[in-house]
Protein backbone atom coordinates (compact mmCIF):
# COMPACT_ATOMS: atom_id res chain seq x y z
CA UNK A 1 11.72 -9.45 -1.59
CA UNK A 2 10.32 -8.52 -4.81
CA UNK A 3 13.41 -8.24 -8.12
CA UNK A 4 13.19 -5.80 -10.92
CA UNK A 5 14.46 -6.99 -13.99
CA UNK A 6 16.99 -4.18 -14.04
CA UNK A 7 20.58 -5.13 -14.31
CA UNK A 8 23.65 -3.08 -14.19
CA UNK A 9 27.24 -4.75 -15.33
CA UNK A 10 30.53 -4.08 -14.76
CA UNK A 11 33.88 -6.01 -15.53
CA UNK A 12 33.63 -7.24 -12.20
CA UNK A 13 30.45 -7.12 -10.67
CA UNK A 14 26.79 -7.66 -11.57
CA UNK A 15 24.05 -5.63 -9.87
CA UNK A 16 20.10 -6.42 -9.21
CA UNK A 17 17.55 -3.31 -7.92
CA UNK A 18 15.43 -5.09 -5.56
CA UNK A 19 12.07 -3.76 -3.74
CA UNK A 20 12.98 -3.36 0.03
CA UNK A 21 9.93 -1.71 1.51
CA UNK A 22 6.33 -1.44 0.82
CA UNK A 23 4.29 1.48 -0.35
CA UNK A 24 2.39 0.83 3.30
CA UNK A 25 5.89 0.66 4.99
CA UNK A 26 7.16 3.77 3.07
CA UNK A 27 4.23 5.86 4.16
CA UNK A 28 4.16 4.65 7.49
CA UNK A 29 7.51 5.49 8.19
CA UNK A 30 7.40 8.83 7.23
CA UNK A 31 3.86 9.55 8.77
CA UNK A 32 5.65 8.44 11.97
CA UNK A 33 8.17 10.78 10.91
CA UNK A 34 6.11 13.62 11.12
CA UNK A 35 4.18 12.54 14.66
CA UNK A 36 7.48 11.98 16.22
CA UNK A 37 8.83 15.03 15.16
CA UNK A 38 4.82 17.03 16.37
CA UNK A 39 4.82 15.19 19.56
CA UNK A 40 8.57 16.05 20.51
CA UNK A 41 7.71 20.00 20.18
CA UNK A 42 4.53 20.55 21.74
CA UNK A 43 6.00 17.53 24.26
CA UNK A 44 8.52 19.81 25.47
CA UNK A 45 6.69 22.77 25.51
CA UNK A 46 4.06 21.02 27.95
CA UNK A 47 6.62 19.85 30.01
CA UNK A 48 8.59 23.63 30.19
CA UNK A 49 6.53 26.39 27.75
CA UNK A 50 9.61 27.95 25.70
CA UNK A 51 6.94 30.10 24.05
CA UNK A 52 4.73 33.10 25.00
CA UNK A 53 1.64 33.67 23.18
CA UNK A 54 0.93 36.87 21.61
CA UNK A 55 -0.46 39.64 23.58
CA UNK A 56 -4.20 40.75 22.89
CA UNK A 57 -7.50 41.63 24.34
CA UNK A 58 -8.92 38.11 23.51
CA UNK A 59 -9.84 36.31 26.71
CA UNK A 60 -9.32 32.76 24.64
CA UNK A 61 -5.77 32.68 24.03
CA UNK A 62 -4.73 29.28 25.39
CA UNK A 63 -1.47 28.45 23.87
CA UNK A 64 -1.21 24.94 26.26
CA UNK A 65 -4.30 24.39 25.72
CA UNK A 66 -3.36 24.33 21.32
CA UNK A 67 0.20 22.53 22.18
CA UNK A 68 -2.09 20.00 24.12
CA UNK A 69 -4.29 19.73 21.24
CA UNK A 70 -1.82 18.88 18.86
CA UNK A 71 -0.02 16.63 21.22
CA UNK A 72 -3.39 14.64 21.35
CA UNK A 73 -3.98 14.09 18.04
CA UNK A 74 -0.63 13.02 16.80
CA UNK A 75 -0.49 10.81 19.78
CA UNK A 76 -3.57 8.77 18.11
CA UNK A 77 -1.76 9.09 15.18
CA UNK A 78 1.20 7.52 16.41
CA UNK A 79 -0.93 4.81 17.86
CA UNK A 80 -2.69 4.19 14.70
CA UNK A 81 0.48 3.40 13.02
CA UNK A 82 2.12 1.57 15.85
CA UNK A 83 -1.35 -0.70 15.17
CA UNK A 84 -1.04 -0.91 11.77
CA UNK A 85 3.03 -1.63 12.07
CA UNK A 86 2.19 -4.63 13.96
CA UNK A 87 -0.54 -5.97 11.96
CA UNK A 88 1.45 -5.56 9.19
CA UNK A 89 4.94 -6.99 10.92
CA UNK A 90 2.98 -10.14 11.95
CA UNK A 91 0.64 -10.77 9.57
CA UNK A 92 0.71 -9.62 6.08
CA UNK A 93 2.03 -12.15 3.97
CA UNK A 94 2.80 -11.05 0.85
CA UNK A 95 5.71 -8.95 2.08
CA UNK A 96 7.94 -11.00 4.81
CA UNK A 97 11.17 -9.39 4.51
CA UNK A 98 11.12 -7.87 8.17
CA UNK A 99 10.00 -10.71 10.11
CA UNK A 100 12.38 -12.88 8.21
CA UNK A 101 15.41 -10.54 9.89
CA UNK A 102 14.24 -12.84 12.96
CA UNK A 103 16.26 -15.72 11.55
CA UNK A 104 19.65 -13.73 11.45
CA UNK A 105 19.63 -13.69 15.31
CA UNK A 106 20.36 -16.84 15.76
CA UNK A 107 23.68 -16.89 13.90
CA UNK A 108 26.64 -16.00 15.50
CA UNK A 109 28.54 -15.74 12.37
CA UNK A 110 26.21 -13.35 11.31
CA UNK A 111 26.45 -10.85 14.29
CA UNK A 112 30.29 -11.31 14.36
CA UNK A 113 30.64 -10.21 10.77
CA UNK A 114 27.85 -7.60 11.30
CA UNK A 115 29.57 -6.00 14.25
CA UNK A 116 33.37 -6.52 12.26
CA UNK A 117 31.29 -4.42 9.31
CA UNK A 118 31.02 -1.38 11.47
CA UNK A 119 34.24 -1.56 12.42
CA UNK A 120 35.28 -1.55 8.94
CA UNK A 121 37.44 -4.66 9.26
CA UNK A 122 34.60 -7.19 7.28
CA UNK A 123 32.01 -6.89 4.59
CA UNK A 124 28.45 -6.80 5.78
CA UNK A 125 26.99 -10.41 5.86
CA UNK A 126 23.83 -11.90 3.65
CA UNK A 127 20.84 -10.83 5.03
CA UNK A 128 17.82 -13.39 5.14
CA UNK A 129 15.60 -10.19 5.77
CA UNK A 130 15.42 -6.63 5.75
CA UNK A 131 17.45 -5.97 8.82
CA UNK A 132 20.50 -6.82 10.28
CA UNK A 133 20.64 -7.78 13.51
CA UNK A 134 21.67 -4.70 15.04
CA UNK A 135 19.10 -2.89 13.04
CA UNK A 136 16.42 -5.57 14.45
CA UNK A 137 17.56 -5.33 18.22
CA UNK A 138 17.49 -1.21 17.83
CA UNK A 139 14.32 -1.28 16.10
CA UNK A 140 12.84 -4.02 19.10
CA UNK A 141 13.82 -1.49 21.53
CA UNK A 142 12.03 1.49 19.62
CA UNK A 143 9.35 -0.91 19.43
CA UNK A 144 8.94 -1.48 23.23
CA UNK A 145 9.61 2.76 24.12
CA UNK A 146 6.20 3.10 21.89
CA UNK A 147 4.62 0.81 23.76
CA UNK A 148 5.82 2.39 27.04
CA UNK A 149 4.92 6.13 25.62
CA UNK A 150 1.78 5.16 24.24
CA UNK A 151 0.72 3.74 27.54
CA UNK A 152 2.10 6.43 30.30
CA UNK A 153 0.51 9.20 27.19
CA UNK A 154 -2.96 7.38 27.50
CA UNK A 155 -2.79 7.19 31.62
CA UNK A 156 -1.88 11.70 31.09
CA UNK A 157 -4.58 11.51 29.00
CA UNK A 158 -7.31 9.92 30.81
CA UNK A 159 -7.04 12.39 33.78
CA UNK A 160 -7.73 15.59 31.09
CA UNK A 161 -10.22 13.61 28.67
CA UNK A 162 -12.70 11.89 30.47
CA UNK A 163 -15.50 10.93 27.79
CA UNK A 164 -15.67 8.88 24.82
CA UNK A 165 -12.08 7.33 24.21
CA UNK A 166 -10.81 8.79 27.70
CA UNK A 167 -14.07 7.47 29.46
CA UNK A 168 -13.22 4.15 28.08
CA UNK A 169 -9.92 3.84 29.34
CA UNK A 170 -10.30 5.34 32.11
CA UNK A 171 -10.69 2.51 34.77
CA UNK A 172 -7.59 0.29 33.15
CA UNK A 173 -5.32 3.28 33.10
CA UNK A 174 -5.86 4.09 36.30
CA UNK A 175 -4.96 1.05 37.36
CA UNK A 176 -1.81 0.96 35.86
CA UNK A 177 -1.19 4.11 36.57
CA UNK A 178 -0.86 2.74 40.90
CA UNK A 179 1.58 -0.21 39.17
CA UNK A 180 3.29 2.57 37.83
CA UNK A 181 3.65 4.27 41.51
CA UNK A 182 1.29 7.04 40.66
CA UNK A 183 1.22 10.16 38.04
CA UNK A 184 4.86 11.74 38.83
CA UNK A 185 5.90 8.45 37.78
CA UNK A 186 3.91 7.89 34.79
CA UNK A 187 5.22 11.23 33.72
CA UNK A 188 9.03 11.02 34.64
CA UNK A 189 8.79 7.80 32.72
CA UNK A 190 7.13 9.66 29.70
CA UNK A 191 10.11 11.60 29.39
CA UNK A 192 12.35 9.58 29.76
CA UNK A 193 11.24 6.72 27.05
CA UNK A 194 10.86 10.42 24.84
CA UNK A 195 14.85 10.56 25.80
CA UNK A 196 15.36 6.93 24.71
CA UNK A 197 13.46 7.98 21.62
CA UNK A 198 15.77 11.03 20.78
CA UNK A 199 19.11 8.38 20.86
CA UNK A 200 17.40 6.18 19.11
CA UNK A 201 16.72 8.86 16.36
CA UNK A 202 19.97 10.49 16.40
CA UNK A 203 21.56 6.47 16.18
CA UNK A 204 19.55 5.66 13.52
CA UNK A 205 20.11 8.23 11.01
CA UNK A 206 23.70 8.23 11.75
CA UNK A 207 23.96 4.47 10.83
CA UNK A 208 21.13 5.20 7.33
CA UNK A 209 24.35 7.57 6.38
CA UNK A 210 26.80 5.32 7.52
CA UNK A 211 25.21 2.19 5.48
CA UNK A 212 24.30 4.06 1.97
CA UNK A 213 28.22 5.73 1.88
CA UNK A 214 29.83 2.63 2.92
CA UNK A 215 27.68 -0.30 1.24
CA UNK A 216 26.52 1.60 -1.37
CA UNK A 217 23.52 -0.10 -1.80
CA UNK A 218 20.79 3.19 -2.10
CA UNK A 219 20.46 2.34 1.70
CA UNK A 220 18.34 5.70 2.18
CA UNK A 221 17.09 5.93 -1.15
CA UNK A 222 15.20 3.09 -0.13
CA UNK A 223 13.05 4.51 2.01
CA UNK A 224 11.41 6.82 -0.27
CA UNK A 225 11.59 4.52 -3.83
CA UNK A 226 11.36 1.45 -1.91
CA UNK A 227 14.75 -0.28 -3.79
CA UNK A 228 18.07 -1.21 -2.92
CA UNK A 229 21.11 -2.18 -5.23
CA UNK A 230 22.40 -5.76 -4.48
CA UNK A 231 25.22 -8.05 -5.85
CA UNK A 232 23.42 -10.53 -8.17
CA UNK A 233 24.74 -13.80 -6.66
């Protein structure tokens, strides 16, 4: 966690700007953003069309066939970043402050204070990383419905794209596709981990809100400048 040399003092209390997240983090999260939101509309609109297309002598005017399009590509884009998240959760170095959150769930101090904090009877507990550990244990279970969408979406995908990335896959996703117990499966499951995905959402912008009114510590700020406000210790 990187400290700016900007200082703001009170009679009582002494406060730090520190960097938070990354430029890479920043922009990933908001690219992610933007997929999630993509992949939720033309999502639903494959699974129940809510939209007509416009009426004209054209013979070409697939509007599944465009939803499916852009379901595709911001499908690989969500996989791209759920690559690059990893890499850069397990191995990049020079920023450590979300696998460091790791360390937190072994304290039971620390989730007794954290849970006490939400029930506004404690202040929110030092943080060894970026997370708390409800924040870590929501974001873990985000973590794992990507990996569940991103596999049932490739298994839907091989059986409409059978060349190049489709062809590729094809023999693998099949297979898990029968561990799966076949294609209605794969697909209930799909929406469902989409459903997990919404809670998540609604969750975690309800607690963003919660944590910059009551900590007061730029909480959402900090996802587009990167800083948070701390007590200098």
């Amino acid at each position: 966690m990187e400290t700016v040399h900007k200082k703001v003092s009170t009679d009582e209390v002494q406060i730090e700007r520190k960097l938070e997240f990354s430029t890479f983090y920043r922009l990933h999260h908001w690219v992610r953003v933007l997929s999630i939101i993509v992949l939720m509309v033309t999502g639903f609109y494959i699974a129940a069309p809510y939209v007509s297309p416009a009426v004209t002598p054209e013979p070409t005017n697939f509007m599944n066939a465009l939803f499916r399009s852009w379901h595709v590509i911001f499908g690989f884009v969500m996989i791209s970043m759920f690559i690059g998240k990893t890499y850069y959760f397990l191995f990049v170095k020079s920023d450590r402050a979300e696998i460091n959150s790791v360390k937190d769930l072994f304290s039971l101090k620390n989730w007794s204070k954290q849970i006490g904090y939400y029930f506004l009877v404690t202040k929110h507990p030092h943080l060894t990383g970026a997370y708390n550990v409800v924040q870590f244990m929501a974001y873990t279970a985000f973590y794992f419905m990507t990996i569940g969408l991103i596999l049932t979406g490739l298994i839907l995908y091989v059986h409409v794209y059978h060349q190049g990335i489709g062809g590729i896959l094809y023999d693998s996703m099949r297979h898990l596709e029968v561990m799966l117990g076949g294609l209605a499966n794969v697909r209930e499951i799909h929406h469902l981990l989409m459903w997990g995905v919404i809670l998540f959402i609604i969750v975690h912008i309800y607690m963003a809100v919660f944590n910059a009114v009551y900590g007061k510590e730029g909480s959402i700020d900090s996802i587009i400048s990167g800083y948070k406000w701390h007590e200098k210790h």
